[in-house]
Each structure stands twice: as C-alpha cells, then as structure tokens.
C-alpha atoms as a PDB file:
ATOM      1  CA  UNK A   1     -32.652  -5.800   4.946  1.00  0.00           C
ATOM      2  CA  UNK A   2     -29.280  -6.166   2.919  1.00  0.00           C
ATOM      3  CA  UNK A   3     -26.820  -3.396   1.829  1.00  0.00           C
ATOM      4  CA  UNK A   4     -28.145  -1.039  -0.611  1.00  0.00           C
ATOM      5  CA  UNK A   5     -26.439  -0.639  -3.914  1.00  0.00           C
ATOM      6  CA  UNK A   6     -24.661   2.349  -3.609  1.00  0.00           C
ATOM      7  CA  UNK A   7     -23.012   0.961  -0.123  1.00  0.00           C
ATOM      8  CA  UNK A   8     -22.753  -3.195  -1.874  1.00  0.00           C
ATOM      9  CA  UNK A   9     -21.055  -0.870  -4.746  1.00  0.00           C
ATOM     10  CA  UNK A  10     -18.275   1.108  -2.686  1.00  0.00           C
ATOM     11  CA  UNK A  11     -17.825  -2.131  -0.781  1.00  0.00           C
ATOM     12  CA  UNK A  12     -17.124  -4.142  -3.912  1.00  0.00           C
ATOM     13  CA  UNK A  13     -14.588  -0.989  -5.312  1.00  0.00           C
ATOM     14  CA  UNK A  14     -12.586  -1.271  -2.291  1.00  0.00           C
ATOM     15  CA  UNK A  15     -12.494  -5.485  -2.321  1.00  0.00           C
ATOM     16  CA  UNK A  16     -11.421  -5.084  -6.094  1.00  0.00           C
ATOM     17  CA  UNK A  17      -8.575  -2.496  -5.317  1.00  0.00           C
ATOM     18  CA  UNK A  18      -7.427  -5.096  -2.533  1.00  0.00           C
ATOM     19  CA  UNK A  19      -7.582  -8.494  -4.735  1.00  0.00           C
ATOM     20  CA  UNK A  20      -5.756  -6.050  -7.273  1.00  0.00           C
ATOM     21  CA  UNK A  21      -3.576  -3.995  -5.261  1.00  0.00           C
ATOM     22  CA  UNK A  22      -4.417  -0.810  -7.278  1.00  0.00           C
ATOM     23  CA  UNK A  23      -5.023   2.304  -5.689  1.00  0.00           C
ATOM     24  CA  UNK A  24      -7.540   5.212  -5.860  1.00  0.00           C
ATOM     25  CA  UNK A  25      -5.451   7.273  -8.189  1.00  0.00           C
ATOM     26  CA  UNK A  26      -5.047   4.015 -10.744  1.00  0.00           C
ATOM     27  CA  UNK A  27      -8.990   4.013 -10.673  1.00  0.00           C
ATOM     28  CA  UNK A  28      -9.076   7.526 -10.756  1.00  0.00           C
ATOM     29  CA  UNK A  29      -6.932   7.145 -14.097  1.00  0.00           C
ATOM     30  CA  UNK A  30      -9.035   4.415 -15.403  1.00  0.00           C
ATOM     31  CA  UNK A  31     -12.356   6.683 -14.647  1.00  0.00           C
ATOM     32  CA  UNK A  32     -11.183   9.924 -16.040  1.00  0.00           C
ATOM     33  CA  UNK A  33     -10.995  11.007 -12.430  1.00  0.00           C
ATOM     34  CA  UNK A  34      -9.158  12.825 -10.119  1.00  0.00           C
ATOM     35  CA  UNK A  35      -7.748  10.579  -6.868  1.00  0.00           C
ATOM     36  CA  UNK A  36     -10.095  13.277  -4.974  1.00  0.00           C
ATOM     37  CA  UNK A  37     -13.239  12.275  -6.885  1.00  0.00           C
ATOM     38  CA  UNK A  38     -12.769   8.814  -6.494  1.00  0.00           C
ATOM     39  CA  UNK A  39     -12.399   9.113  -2.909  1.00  0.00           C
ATOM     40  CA  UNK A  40     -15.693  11.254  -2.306  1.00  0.00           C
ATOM     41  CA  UNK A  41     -17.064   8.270  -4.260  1.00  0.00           C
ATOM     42  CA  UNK A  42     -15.796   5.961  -1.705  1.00  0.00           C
ATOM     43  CA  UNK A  43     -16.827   7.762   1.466  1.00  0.00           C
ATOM     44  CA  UNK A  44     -20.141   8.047   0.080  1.00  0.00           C
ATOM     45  CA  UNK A  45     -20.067  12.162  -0.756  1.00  0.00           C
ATOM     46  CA  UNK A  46     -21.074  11.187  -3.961  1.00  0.00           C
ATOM     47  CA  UNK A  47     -22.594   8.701  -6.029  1.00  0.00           C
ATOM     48  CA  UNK A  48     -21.187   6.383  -8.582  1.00  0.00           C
ATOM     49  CA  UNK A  49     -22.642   6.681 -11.391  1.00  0.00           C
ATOM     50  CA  UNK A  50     -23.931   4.146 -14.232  1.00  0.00           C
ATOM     51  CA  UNK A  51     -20.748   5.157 -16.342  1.00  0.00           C
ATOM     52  CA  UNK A  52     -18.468   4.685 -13.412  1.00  0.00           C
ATOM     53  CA  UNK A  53     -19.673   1.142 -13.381  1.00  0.00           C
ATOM     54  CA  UNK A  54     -19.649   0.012 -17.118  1.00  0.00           C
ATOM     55  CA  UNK A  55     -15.929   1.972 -16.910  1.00  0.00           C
ATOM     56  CA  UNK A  56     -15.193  -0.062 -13.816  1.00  0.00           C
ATOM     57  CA  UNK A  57     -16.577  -3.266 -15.475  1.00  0.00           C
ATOM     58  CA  UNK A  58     -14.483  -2.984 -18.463  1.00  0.00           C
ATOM     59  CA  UNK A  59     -11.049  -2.318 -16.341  1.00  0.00           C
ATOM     60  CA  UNK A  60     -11.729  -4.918 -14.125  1.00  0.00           C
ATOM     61  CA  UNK A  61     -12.574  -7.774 -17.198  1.00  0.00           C
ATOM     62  CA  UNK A  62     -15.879  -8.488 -15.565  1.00  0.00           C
ATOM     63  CA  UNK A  63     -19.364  -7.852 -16.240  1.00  0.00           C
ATOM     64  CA  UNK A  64     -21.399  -4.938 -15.053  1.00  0.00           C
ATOM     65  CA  UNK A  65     -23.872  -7.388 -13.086  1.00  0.00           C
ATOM     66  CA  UNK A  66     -20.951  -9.071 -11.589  1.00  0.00           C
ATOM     67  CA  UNK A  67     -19.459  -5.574 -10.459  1.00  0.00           C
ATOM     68  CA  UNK A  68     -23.368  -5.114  -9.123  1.00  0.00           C
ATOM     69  CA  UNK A  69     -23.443  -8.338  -7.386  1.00  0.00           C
ATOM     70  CA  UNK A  70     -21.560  -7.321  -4.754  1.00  0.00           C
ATOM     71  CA  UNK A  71     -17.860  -7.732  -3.740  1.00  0.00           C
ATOM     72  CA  UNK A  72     -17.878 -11.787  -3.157  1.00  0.00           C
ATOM     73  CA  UNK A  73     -19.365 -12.214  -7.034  1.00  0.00           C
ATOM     74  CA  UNK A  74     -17.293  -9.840  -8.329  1.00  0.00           C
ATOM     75  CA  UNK A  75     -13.995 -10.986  -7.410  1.00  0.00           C
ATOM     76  CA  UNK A  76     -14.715 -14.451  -7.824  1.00  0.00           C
ATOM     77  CA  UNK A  77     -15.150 -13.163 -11.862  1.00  0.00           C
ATOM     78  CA  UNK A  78     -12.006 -11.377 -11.369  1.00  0.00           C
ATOM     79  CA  UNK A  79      -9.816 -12.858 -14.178  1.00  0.00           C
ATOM     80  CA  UNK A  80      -6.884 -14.382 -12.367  1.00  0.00           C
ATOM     81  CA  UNK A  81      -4.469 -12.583 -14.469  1.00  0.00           C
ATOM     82  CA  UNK A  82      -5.762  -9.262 -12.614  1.00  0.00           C
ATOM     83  CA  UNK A  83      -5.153 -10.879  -8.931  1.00  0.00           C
ATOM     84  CA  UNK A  84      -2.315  -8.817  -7.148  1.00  0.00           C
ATOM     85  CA  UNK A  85       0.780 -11.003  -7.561  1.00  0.00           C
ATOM     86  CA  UNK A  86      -0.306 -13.066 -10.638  1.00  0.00           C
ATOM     87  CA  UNK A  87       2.426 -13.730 -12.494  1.00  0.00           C
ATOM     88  CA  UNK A  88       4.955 -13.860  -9.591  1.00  0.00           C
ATOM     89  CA  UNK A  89       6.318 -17.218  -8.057  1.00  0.00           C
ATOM     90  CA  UNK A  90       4.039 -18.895  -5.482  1.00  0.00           C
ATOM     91  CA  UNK A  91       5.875 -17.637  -1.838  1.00  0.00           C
ATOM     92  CA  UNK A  92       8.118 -14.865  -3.388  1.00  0.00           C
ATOM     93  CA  UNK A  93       8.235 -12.056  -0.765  1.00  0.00           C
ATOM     94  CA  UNK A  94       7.788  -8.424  -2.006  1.00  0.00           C
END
C-alpha cells in the first residue's frame, strides 16, 4: 500500500520548499501561521487541513489536486518562475 495523504502531503510541502528554497516561516507567513505551527504540521503533530491546502495551492500557482498528487506532480506544475534561482544566470554561484 502507498503513502497515505497526510504523509504524500508533508512529503510534497517539504519537496515544494526545496524546488523553491522557501522556508517554514515564509509558509508560515503565507498560511497565517506561526513557523511553530507549520513545523508540528510537518512532523506530523498535526494535521493539515483542507484550508492549508487550497492556501498552499494558491501560493504555490498550482492546483489543489496537483498539491494532492503528491510531490513528483506537484512540482512538475510548479510554474518555473517559482523554481529557486529562476531568474538568475544559468551557472551563477550564490
């Protein structure tokens, strides 16, 4: 049996703050949340909620069925201007 949606969603938060490079306190702004909250809803303490996705969704620029689909569907929607480093020069170091 495959991941269940609470664990497919946490794992799809945390591939979207990587392809972005944002961090738990720039979702946590996003949300409405505190950094702590949004951690809690990483670890699995507590749940995300329905809102937390359509909020997600919407900062993201993706649907709320590609945010469900899992972390490989969802940042293949990502919209390229989102990707950490778009807009910078192909091989410029940080």
């Amino acid at each position: 049996m495959g991941l269940g949606l609470e664990e497919s969603l946490r794992l799809t938060v945390a591939a979207l703050m990587q392809a972005t490079g944002e961090s738990q306190r720039a979702i946590a702004a996003a949300l409405g949340l505190t950094q702590t909250q949004v951690s809690r809803r990483q670890s699995g303490a507590t749940s995300w909620s329905l809102r937390d996705a359509d909020v997600l969704a919407q900062h993201y620029g993706i649907t709320a069925l590609d945010l469900l689909a899992g972390p490989t569907r969802a940042c293949e929607a990502l919209p390229a201007a989102r990707r950490r480093g778009a807009g910078e020069e192909e091989g410029a170091g940080r």
